[in-house]
Protein backbone atom coordinates (compact mmCIF):
# COMPACT_ATOMS: atom_id res chain seq x y z
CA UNK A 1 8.52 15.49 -6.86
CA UNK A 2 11.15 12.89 -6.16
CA UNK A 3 9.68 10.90 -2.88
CA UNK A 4 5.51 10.42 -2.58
CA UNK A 5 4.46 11.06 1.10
CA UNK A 6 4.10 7.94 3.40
CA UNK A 7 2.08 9.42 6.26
CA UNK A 8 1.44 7.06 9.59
CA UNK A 9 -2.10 6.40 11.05
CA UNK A 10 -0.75 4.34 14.12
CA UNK A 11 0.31 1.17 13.36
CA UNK A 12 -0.70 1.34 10.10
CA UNK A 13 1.28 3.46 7.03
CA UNK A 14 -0.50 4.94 4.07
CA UNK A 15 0.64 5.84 0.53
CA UNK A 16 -1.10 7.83 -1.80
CA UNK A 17 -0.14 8.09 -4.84
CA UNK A 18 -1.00 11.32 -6.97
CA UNK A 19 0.70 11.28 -9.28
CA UNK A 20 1.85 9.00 -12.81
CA UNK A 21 4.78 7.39 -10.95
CA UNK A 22 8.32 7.11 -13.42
CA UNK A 23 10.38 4.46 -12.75
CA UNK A 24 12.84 6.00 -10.55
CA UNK A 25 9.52 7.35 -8.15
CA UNK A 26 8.55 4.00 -8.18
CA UNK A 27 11.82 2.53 -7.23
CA UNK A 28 11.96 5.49 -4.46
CA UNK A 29 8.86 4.21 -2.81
CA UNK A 30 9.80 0.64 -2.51
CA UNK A 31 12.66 1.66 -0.33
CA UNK A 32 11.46 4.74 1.59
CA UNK A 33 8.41 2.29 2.53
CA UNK A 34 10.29 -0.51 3.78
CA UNK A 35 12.58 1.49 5.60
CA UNK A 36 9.50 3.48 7.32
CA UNK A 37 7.91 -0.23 7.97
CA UNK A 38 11.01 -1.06 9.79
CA UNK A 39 11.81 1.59 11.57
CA UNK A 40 8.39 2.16 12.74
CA UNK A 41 7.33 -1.42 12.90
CA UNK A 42 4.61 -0.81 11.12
CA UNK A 43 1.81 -3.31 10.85
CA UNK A 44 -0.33 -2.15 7.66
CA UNK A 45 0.54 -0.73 4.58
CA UNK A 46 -2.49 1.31 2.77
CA UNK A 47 -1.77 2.00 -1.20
CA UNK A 48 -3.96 4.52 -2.52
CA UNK A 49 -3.73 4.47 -6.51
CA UNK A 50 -6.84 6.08 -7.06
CA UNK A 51 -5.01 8.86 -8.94
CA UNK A 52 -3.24 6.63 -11.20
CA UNK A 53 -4.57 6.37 -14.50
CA UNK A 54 -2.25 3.82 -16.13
CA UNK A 55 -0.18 0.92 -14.72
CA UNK A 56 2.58 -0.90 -16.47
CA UNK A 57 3.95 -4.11 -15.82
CA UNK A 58 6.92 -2.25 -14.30
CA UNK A 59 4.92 -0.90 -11.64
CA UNK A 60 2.59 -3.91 -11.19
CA UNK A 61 5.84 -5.64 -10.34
CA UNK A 62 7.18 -2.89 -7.97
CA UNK A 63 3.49 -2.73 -6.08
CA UNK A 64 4.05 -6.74 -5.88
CA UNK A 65 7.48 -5.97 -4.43
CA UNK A 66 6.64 -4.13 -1.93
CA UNK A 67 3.96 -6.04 -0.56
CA UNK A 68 6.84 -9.23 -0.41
CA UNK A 69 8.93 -6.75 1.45
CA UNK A 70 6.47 -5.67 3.89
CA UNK A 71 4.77 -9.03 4.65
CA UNK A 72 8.94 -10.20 5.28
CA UNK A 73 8.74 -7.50 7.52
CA UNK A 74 5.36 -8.42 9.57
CA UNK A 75 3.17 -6.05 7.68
CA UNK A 76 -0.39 -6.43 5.74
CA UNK A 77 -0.62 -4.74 2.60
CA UNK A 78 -3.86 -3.50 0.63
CA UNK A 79 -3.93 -1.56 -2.21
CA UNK A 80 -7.12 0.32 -2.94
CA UNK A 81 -9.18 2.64 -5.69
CA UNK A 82 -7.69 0.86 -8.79
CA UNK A 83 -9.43 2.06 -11.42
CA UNK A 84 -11.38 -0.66 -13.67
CA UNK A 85 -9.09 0.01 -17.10
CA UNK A 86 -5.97 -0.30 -14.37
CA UNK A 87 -7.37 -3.91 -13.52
CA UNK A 88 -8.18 -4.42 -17.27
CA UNK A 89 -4.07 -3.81 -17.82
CA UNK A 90 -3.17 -5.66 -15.00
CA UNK A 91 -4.81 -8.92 -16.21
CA UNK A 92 -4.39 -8.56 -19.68
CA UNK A 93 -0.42 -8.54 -18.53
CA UNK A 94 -1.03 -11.85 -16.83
CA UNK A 95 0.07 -9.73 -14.05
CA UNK A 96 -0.68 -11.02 -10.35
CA UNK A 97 -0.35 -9.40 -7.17
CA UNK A 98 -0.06 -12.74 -4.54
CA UNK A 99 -0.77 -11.24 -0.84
CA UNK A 100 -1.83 -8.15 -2.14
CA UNK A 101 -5.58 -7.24 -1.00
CA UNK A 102 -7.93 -4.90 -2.61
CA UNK A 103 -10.17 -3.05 -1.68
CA UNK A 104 -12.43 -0.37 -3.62
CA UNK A 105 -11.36 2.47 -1.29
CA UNK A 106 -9.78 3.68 1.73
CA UNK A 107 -12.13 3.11 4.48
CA UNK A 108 -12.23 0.08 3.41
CA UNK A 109 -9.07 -0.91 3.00
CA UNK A 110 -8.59 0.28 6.43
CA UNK A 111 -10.74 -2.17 7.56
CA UNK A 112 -9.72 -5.02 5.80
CA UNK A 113 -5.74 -4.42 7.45
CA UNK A 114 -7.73 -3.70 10.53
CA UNK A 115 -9.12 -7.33 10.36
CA UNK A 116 -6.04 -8.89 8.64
CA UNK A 117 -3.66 -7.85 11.96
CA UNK A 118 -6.16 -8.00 14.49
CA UNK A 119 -5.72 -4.19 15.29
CA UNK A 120 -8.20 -3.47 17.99
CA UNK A 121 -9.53 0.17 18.68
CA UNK A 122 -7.68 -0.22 21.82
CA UNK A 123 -4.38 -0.93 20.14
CA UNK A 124 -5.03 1.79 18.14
CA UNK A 125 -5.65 4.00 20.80
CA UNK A 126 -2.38 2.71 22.80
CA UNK A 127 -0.41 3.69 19.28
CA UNK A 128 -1.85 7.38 19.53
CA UNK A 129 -4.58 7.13 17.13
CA UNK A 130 -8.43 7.60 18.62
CA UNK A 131 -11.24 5.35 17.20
């Protein structure tokens, strides 16, 4: 599996990620999701990495990336269901993620990017999404 899915939930764009992401997957993402932000003018980006069991600096760095791309391009981005020994590796690599908000999982994280770009239910509904 070459691309990970990036599914739209009206203005908002989730990404889950189910698998141990190489690399090249990783460097895949980055672009397929700032090309879907732009072209859809997304407002949210939702990173699920619930599934990933081990993150190296690599992709700490690529999940940082991404949220500079996407904020460039007028999106929020939270990443949600890191794992504690994922969070143990990411500080013990002095690794941080500036603009990057967690949350513990999706629901969640919806709502924080719900309150971060000041989505209403409305807006929502006007994108083709029901509350």
């Amino acid at each position: 599996m070459d691309h990970i899915p990036i599914l739209q939930m009206g203005r908002f764009l989730l990404v889950s990620i189910q698998v141990d992401m190489h690399d090249r997957q990783a460097m895949t993402l980055q672009d397929d999701l700032t090309d879907r932000i732009a072209k859809t003018g997304a407002r949210g980006v939702l990173i699920d990495i619930s599934a990933l069991e081990l993150v190296d600096s690599f992709i700490g760095r690529i999940i940082g990336t991404i949220a500079a791309m996407a904020r460039v391009l007028d999106a929020e981005t939270v990443v949600v269901g890191m794992r504690p020994a994922v969070a143990i590796t990411l500080v013990e690599l002095g690794m941080e993620l500036p603009g990057i908000r967690t949350a513990l999982n999706v629901e969640r994280g919806m709502t924080l990017l719900t309150v971060a770009t000041g989505e209403t239910g409305r807006e929502a509904a006007d994108a083709g999404v029901e509350d």
